[in-house]
Protein backbone atom coordinates (compact mmCIF):
# COMPACT_ATOMS: atom_id res chain seq x y z
CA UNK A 1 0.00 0.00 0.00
CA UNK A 2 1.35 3.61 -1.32
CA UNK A 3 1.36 6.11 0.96
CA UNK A 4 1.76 10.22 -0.37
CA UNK A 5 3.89 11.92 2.03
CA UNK A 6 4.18 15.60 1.44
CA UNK A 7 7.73 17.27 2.77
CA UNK A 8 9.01 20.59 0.97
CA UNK A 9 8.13 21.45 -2.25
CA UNK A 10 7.75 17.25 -2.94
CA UNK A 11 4.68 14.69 -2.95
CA UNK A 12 6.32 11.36 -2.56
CA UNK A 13 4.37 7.96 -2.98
CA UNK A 14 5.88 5.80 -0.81
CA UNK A 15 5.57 2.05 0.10
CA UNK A 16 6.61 0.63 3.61
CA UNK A 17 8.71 -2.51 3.13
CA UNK A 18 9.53 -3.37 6.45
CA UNK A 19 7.96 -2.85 9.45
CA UNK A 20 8.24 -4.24 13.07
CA UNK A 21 6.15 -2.75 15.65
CA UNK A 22 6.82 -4.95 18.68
CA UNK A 23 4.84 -3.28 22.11
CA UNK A 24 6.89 -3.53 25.37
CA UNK A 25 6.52 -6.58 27.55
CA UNK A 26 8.24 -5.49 31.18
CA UNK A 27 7.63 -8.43 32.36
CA UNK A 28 9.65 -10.32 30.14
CA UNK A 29 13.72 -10.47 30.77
CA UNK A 30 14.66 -12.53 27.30
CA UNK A 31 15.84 -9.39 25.62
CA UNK A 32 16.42 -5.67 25.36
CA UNK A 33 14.01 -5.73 22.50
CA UNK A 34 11.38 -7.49 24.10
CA UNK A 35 11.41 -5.30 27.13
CA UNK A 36 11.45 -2.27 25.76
CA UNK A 37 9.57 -2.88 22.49
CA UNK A 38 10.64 -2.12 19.48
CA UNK A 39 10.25 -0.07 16.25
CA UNK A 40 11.44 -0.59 13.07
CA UNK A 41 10.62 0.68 9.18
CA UNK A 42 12.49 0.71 6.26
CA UNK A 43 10.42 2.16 3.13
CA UNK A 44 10.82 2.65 -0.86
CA UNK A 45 9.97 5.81 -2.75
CA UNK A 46 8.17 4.94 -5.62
CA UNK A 47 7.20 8.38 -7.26
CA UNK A 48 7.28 11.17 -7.06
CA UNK A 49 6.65 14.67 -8.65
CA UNK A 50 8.64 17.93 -7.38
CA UNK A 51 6.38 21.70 -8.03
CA UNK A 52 8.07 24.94 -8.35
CA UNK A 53 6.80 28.44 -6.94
CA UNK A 54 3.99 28.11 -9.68
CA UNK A 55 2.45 25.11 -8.47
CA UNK A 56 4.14 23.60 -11.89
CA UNK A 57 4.94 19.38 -11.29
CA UNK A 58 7.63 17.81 -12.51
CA UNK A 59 7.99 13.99 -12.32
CA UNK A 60 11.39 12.91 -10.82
CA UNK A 61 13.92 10.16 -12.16
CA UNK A 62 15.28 7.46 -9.90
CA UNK A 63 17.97 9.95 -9.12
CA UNK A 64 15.89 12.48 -8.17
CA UNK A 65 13.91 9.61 -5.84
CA UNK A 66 16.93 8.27 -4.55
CA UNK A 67 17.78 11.79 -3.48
CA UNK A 68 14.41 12.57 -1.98
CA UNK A 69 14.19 9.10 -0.08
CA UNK A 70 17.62 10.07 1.50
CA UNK A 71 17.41 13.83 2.11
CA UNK A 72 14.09 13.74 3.57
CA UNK A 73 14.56 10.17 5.27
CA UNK A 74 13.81 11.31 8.82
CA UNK A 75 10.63 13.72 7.64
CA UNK A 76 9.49 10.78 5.70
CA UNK A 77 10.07 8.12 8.18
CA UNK A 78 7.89 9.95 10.98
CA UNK A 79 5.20 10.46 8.78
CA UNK A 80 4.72 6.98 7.78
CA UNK A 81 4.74 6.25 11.72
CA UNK A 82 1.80 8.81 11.91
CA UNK A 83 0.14 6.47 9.42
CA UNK A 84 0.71 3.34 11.48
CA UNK A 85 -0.12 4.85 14.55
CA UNK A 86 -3.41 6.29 13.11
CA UNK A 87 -4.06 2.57 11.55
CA UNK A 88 -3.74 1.34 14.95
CA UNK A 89 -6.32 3.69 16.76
CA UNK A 90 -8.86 3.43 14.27
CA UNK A 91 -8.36 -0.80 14.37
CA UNK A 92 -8.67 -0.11 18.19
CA UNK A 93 -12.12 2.10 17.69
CA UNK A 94 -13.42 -0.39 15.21
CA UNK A 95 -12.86 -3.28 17.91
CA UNK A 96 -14.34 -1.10 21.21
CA UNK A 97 -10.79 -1.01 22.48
CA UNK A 98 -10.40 1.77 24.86
């Protein structure tokens, strides 16, 4: 599933690839991971289109998503985690999870 993150002057469709989303168990001692939880995502940019001060698009290459994915890796990163985190809630709401 393609995601469209937004960041700068760029509207990225992006596809997570990997993603581990493991809650904390404190009562567990087997690992560092399991204890604390852990969170993981890795991702692939697979479009993308880049607008000037005119609201003009223009498609980017594999270079120019290559350079996207890396610059904005952080910016893109959290906003996929919004994603999962709103996935989650509305999973929760649909089940009568508090």
């Amino acid at each position: 599933m393609a995601h469209e993150i937004e960041v700068e002057d760029l509207v990225l469709q992006v596809e997570i690839t990997m993603l581990i989303d493991t809650p904390a168990d404190h009562t567990s001692w087997d690992s560092p991971e399991d204890y604390n939880g852990c969170k993981e995502l890795e991702f692939a940019v697979l479009a993308g289109e880049q607008y000037d001060e005119d609201g003009k698009a223009t498609e980017l290459d594999r270079n120019g998503l290559a350079n996207a994915a890396e610059t904005h890796a952080e910016a893109i990163e959290a906003q996929l985690w919004d994603f999962i985190e709103l996935r989650k809630e509305r999973a929760q709401m649909e089940r009568g999870d508090e």
